[in-house]
PDB file of N, CA and C in Angstrom:
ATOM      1  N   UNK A   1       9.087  48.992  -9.976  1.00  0.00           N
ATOM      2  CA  UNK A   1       8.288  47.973 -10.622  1.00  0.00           C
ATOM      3  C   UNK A   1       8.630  47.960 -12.111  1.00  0.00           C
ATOM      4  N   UNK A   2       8.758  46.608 -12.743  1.00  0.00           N
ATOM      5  CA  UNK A   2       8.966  46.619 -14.111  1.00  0.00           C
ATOM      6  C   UNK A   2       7.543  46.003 -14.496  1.00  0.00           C
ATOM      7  N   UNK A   3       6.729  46.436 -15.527  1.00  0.00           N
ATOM      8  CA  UNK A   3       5.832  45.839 -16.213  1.00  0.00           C
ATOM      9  C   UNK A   3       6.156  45.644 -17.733  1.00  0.00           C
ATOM     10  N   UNK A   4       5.667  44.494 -17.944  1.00  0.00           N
ATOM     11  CA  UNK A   4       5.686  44.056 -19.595  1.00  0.00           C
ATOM     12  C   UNK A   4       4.264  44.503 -20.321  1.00  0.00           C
ATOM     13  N   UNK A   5       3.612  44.874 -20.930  1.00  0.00           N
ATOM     14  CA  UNK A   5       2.279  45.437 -21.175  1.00  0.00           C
ATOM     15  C   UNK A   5       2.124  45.082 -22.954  1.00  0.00           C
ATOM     16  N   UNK A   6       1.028  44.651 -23.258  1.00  0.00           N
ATOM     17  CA  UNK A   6       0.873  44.654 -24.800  1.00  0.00           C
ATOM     18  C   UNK A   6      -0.331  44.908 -24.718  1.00  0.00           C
ATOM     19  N   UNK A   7      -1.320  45.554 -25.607  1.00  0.00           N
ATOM     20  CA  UNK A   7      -2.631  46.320 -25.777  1.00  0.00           C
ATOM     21  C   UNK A   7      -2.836  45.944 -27.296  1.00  0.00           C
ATOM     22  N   UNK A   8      -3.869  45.076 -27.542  1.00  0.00           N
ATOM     23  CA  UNK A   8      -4.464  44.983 -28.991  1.00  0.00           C
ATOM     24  C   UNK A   8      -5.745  45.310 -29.436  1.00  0.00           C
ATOM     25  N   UNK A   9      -5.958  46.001 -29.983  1.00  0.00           N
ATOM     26  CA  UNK A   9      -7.512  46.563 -30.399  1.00  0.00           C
ATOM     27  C   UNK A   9      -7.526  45.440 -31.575  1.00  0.00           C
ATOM     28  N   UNK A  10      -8.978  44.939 -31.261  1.00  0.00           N
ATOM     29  CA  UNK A  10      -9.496  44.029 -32.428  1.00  0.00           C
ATOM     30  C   UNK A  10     -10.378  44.756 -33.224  1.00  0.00           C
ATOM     31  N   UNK A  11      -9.550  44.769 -34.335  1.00  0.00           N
ATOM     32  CA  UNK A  11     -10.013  45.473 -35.674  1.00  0.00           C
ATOM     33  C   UNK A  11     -10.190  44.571 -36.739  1.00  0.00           C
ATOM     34  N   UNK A  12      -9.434  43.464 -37.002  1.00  0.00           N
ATOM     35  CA  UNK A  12      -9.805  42.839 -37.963  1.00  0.00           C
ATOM     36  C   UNK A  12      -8.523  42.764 -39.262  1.00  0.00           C
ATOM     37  N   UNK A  13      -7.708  44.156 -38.724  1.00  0.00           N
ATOM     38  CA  UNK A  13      -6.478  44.528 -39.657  1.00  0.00           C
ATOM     39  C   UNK A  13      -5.346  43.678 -39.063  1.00  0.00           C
ATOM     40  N   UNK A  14      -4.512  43.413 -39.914  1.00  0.00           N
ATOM     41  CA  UNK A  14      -3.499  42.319 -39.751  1.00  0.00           C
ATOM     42  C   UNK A  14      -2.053  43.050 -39.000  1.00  0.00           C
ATOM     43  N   UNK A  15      -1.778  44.339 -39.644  1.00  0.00           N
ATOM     44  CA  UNK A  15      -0.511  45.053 -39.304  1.00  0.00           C
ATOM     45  C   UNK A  15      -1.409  45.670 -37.973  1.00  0.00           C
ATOM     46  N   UNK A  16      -0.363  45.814 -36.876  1.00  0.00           N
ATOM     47  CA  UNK A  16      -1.476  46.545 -35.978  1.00  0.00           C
ATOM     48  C   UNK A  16       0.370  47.841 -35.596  1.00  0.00           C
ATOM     49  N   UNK A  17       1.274  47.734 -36.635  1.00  0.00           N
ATOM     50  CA  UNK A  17       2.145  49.067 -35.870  1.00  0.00           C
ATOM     51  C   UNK A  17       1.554  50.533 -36.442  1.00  0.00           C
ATOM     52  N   UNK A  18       0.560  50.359 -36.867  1.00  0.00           N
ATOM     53  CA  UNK A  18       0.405  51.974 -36.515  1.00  0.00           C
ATOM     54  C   UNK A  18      -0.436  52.334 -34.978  1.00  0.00           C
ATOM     55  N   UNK A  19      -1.036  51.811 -34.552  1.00  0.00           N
ATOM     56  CA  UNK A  19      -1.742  51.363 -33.072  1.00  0.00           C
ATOM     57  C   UNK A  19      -0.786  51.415 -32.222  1.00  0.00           C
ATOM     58  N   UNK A  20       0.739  50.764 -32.393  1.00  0.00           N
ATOM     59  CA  UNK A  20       1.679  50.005 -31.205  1.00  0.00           C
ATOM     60  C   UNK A  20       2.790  51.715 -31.591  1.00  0.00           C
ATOM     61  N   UNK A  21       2.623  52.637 -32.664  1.00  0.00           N
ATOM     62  CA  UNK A  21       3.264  53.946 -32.642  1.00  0.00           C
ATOM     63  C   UNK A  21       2.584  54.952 -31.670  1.00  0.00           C
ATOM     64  N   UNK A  22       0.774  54.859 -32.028  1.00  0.00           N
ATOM     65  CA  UNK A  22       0.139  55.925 -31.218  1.00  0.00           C
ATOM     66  C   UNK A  22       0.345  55.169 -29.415  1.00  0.00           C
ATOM     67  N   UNK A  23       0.161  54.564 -29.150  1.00  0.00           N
ATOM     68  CA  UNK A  23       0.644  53.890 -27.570  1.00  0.00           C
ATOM     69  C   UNK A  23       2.222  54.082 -27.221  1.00  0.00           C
ATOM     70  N   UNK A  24       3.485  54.047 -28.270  1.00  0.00           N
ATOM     71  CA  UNK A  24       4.620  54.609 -27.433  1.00  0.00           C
ATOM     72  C   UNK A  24       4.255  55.967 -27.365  1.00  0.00           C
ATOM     73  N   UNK A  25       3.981  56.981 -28.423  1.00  0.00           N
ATOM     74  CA  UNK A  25       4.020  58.029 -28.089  1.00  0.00           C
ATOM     75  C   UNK A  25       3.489  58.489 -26.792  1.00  0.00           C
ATOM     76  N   UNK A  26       2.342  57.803 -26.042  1.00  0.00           N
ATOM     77  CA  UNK A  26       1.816  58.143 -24.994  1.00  0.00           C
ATOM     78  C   UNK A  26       2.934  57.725 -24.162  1.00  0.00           C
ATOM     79  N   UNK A  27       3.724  56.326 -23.999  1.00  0.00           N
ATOM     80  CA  UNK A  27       4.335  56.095 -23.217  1.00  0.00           C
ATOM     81  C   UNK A  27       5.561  57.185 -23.182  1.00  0.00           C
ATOM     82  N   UNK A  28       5.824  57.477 -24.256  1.00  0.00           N
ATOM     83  CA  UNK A  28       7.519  58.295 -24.283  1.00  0.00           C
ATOM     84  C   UNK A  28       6.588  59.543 -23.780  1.00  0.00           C
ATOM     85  N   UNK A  29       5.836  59.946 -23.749  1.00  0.00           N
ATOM     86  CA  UNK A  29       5.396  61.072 -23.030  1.00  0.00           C
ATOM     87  C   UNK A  29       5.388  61.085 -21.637  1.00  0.00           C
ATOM     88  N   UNK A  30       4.891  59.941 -21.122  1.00  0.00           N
ATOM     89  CA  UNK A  30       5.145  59.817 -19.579  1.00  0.00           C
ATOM     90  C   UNK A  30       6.417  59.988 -18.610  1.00  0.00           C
ATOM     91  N   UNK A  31       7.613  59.760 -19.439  1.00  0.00           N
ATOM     92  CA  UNK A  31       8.458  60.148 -18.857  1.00  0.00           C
ATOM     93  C   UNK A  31       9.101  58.832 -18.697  1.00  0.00           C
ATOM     94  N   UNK A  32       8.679  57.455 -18.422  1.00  0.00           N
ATOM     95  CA  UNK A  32       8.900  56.279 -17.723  1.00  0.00           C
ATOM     96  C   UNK A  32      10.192  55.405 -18.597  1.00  0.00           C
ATOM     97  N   UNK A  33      10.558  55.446 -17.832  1.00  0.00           N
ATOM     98  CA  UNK A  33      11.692  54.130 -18.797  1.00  0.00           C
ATOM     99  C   UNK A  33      11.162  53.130 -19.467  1.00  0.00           C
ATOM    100  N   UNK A  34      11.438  53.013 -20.788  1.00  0.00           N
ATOM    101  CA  UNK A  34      10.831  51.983 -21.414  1.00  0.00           C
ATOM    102  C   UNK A  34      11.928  51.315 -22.189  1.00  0.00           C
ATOM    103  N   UNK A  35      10.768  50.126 -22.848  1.00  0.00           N
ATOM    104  CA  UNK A  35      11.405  48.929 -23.970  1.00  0.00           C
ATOM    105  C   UNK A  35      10.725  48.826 -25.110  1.00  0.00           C
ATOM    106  N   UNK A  36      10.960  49.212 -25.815  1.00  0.00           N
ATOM    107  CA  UNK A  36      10.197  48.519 -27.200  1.00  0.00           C
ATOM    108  C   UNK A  36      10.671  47.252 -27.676  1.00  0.00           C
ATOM    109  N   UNK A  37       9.763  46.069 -27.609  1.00  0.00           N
ATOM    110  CA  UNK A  37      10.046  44.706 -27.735  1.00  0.00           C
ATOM    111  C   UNK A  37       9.110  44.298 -29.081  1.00  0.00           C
ATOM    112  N   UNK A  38       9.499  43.140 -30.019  1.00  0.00           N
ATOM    113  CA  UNK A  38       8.528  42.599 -30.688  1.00  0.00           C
ATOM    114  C   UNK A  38       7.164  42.281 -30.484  1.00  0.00           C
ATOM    115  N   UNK A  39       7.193  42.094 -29.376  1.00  0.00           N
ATOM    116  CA  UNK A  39       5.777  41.659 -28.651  1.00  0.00           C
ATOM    117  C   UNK A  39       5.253  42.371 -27.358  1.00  0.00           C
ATOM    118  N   UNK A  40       5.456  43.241 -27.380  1.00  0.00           N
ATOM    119  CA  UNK A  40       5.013  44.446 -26.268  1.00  0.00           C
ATOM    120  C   UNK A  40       5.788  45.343 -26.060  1.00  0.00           C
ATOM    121  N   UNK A  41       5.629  45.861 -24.929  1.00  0.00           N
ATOM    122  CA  UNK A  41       6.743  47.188 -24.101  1.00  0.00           C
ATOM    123  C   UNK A  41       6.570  47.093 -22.979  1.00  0.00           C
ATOM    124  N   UNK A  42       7.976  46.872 -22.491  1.00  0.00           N
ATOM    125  CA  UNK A  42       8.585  46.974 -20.909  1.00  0.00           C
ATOM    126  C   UNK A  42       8.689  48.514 -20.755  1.00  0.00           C
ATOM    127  N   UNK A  43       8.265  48.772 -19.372  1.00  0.00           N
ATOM    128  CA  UNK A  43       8.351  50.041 -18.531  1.00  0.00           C
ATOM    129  C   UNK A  43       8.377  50.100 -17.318  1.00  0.00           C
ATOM    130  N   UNK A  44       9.246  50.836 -16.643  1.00  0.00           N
ATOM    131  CA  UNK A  44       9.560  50.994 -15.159  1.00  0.00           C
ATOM    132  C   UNK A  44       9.379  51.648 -14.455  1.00  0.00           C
ATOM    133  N   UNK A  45       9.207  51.808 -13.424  1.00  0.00           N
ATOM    134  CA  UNK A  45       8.584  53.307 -12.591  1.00  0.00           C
ATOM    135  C   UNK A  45       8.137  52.695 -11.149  1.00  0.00           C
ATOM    136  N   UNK A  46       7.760  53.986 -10.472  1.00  0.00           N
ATOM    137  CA  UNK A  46       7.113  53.814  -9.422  1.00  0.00           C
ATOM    138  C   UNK A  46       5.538  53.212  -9.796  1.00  0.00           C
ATOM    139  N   UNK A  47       5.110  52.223  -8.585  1.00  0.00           N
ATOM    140  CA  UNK A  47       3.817  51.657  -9.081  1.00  0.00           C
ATOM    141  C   UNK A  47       2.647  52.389  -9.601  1.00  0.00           C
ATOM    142  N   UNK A  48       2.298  53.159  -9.237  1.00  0.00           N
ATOM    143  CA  UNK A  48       1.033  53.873  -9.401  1.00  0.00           C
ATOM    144  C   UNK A  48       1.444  54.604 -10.694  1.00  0.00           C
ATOM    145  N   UNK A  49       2.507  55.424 -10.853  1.00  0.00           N
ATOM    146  CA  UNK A  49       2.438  55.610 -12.326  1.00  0.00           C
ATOM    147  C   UNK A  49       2.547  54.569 -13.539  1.00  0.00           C
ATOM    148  N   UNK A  50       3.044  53.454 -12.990  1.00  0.00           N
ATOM    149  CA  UNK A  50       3.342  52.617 -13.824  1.00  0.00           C
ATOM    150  C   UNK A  50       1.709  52.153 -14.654  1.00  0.00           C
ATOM    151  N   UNK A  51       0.583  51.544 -13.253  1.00  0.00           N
ATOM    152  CA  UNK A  51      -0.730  51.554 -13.651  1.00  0.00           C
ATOM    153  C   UNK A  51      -1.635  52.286 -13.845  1.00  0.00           C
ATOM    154  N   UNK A  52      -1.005  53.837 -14.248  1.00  0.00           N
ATOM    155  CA  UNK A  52      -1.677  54.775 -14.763  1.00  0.00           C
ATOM    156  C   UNK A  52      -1.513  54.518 -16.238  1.00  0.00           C
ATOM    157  N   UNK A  53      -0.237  54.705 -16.405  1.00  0.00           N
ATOM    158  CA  UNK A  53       0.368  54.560 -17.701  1.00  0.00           C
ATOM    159  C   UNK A  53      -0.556  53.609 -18.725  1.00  0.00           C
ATOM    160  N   UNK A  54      -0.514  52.319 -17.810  1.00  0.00           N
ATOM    161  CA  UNK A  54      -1.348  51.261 -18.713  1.00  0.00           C
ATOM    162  C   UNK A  54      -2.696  51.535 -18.834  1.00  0.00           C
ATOM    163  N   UNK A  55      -3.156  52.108 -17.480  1.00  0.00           N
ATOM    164  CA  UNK A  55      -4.951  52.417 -17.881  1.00  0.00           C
ATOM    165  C   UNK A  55      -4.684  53.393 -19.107  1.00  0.00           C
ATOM    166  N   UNK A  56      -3.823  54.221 -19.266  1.00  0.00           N
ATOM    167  CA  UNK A  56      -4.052  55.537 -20.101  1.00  0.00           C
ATOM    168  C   UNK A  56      -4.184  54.700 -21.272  1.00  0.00           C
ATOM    169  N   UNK A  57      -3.220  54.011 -21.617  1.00  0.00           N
ATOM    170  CA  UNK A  57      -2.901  53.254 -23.029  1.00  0.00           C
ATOM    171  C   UNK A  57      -4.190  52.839 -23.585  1.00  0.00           C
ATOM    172  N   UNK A  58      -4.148  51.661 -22.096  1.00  0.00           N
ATOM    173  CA  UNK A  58      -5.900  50.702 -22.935  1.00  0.00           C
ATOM    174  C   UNK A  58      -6.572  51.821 -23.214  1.00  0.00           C
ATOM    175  N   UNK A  59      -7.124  52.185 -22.393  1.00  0.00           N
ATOM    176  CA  UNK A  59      -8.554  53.866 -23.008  1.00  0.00           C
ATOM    177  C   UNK A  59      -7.989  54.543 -24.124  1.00  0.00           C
ATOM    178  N   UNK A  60      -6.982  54.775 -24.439  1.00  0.00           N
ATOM    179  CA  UNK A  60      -6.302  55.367 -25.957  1.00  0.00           C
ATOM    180  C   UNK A  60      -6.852  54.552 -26.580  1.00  0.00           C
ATOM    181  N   UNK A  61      -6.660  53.191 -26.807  1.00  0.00           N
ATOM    182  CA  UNK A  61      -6.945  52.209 -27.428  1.00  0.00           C
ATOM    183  C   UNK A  61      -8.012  51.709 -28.056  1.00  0.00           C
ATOM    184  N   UNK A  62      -8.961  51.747 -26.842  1.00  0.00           N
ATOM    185  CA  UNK A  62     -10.672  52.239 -26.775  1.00  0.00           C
ATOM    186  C   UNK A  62     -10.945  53.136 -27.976  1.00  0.00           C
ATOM    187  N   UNK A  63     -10.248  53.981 -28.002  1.00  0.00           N
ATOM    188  CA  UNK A  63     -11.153  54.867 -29.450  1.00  0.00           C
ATOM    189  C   UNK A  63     -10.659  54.490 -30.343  1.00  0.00           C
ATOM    190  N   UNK A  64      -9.906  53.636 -30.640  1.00  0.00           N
ATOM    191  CA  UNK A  64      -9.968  52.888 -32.128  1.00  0.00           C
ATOM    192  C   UNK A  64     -10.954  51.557 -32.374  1.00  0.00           C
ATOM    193  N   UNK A  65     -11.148  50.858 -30.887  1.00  0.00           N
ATOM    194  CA  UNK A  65     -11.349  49.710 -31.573  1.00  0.00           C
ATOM    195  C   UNK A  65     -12.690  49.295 -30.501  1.00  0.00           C
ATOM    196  N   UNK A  66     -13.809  48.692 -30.387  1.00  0.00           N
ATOM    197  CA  UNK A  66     -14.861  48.740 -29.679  1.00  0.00           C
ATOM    198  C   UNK A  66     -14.252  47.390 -28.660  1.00  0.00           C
ATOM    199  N   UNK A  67     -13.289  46.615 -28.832  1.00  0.00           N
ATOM    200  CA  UNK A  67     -12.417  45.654 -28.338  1.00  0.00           C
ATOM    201  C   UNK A  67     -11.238  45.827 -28.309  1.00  0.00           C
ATOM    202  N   UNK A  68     -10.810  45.451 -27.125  1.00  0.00           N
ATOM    203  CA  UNK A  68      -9.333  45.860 -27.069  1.00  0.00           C
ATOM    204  C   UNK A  68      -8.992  44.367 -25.973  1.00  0.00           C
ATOM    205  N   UNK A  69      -7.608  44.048 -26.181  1.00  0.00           N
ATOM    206  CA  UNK A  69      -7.266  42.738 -25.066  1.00  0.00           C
ATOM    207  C   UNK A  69      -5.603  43.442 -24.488  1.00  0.00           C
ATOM    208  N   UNK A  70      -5.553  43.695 -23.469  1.00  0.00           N
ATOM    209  CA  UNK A  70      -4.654  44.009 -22.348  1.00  0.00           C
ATOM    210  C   UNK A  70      -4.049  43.016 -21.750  1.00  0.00           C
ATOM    211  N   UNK A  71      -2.501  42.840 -22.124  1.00  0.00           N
ATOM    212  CA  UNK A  71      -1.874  41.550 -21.230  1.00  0.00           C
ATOM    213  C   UNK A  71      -0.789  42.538 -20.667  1.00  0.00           C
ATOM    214  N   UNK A  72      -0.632  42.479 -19.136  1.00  0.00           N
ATOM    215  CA  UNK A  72       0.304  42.925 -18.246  1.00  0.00           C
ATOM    216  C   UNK A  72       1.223  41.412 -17.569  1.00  0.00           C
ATOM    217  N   UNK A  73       2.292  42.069 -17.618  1.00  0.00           N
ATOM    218  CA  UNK A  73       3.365  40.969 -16.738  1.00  0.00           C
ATOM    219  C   UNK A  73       3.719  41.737 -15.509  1.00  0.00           C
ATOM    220  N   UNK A  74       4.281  41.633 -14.346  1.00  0.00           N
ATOM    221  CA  UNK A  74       4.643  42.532 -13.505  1.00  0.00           C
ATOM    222  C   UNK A  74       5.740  41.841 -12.725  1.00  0.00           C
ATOM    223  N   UNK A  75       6.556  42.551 -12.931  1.00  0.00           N
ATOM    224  CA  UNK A  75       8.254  41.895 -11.540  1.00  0.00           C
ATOM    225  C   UNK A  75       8.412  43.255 -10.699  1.00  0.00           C
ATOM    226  N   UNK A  76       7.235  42.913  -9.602  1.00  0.00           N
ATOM    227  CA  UNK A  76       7.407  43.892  -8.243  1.00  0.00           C
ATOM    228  C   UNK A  76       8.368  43.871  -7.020  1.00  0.00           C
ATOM    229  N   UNK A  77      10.071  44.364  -7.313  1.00  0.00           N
ATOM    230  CA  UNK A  77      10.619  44.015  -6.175  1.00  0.00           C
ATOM    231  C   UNK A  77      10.467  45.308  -5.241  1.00  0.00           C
ATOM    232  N   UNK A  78       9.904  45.851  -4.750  1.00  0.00           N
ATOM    233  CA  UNK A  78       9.611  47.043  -4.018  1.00  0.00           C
ATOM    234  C   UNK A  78       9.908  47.958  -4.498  1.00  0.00           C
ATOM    235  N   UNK A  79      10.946  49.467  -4.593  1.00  0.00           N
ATOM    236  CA  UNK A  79      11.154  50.050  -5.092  1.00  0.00           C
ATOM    237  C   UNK A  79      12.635  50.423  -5.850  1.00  0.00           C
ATOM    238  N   UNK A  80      13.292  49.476  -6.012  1.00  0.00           N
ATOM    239  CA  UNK A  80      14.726  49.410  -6.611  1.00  0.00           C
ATOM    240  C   UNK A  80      14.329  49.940  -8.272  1.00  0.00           C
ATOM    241  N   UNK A  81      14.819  50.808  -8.786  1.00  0.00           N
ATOM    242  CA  UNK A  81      15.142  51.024 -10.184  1.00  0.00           C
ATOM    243  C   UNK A  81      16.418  50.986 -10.674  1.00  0.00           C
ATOM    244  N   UNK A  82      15.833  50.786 -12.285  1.00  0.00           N
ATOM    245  CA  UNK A  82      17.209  50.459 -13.052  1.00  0.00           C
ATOM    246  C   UNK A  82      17.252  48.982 -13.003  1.00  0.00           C
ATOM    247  N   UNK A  83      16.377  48.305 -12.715  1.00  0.00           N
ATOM    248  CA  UNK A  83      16.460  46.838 -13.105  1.00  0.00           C
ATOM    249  C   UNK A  83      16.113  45.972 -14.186  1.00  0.00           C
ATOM    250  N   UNK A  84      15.220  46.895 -15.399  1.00  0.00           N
ATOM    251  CA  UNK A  84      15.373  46.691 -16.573  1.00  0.00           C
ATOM    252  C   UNK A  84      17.539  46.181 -16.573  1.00  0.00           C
ATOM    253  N   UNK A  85      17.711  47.151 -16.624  1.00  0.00           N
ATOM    254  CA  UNK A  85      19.210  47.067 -17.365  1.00  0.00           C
ATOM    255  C   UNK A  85      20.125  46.202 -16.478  1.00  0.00           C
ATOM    256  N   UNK A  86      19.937  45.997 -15.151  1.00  0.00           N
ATOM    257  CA  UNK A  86      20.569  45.279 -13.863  1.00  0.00           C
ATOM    258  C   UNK A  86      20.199  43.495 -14.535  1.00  0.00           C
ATOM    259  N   UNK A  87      18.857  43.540 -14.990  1.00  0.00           N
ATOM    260  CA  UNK A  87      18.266  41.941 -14.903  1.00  0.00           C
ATOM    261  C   UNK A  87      18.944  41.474 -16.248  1.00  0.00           C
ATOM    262  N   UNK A  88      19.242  41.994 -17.530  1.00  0.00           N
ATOM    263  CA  UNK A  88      19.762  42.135 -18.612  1.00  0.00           C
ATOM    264  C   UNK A  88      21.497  42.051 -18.534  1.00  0.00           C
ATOM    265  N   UNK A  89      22.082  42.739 -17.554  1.00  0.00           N
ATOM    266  CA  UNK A  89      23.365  43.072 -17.356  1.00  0.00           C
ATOM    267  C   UNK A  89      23.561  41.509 -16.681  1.00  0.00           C
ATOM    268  N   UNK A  90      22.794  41.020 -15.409  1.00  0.00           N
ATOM    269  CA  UNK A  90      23.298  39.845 -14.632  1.00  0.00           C
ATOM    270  C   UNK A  90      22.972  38.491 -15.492  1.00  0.00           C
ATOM    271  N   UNK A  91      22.398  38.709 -16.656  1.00  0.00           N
ATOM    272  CA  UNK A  91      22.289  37.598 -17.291  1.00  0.00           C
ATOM    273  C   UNK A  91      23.658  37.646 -18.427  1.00  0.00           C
ATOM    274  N   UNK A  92      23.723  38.346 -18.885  1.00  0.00           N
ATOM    275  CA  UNK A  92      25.142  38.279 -20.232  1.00  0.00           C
ATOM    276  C   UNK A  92      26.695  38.026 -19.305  1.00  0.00           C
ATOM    277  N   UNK A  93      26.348  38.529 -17.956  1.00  0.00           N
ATOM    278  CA  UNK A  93      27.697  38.373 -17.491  1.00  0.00           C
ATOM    279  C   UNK A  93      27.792  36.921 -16.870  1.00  0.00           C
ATOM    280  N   UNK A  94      27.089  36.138 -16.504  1.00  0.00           N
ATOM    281  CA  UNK A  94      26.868  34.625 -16.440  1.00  0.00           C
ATOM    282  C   UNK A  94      26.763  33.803 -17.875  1.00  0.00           C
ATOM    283  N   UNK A  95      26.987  34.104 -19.176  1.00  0.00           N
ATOM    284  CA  UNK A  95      27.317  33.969 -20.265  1.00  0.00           C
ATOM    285  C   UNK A  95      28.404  33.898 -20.555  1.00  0.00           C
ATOM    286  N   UNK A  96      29.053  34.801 -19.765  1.00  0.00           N
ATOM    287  CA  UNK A  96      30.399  34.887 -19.639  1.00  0.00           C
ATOM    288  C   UNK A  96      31.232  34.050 -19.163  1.00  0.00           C
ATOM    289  N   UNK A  97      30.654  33.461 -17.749  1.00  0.00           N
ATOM    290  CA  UNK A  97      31.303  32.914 -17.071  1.00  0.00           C
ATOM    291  C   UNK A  97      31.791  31.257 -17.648  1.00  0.00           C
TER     292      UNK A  97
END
């Protein structure tokens, strides 16, 4: 499973990367393949860790901010990994063509 995930605590503060540092660190702790993107983080894994991962985040999140807004994307093709880099790879090489 690949998920796209972004987590915002409403604080009221405009910069929110010190928030989007304490959430990779949780993620690079998990072990899971990830993305750091402008606008969220892609991560891959088996399902259930994958929606652990994200519950862990939001509740991290929770103790900064009494609001928090959680947007998940999900591309569930059963259990194939390495499709971060496969879905990325089959697009530049049709660029090519």
């Amino acid at each position: 499973m690949i998920a796209e995930f972004s987590i915002v605590p409403i604080t009221g503060e405009e910069s929110l990367s010190k928030y989007v540092a304490i959430l990779i660190k949780e993620v690079e702790s998990s072990g899971l393949k990830y993305q750091l993107t402008p606008m969220g983080t892609i991560i891959e894994g088996e399902t259930d860790r994958v929606f652990e991962l994200i519950k862990k985040c939001h509740n991290l999140m929770k103790q900064h901010a009494n609001r928090v807004l959680t947007r998940i994307s999900i591309d569930d093709r059963g259990n194939e990994l390495n499709r971060m880099d496969k879905k990325v790879k089959s697009v530049l090489e049709k660029l090519d063509e």
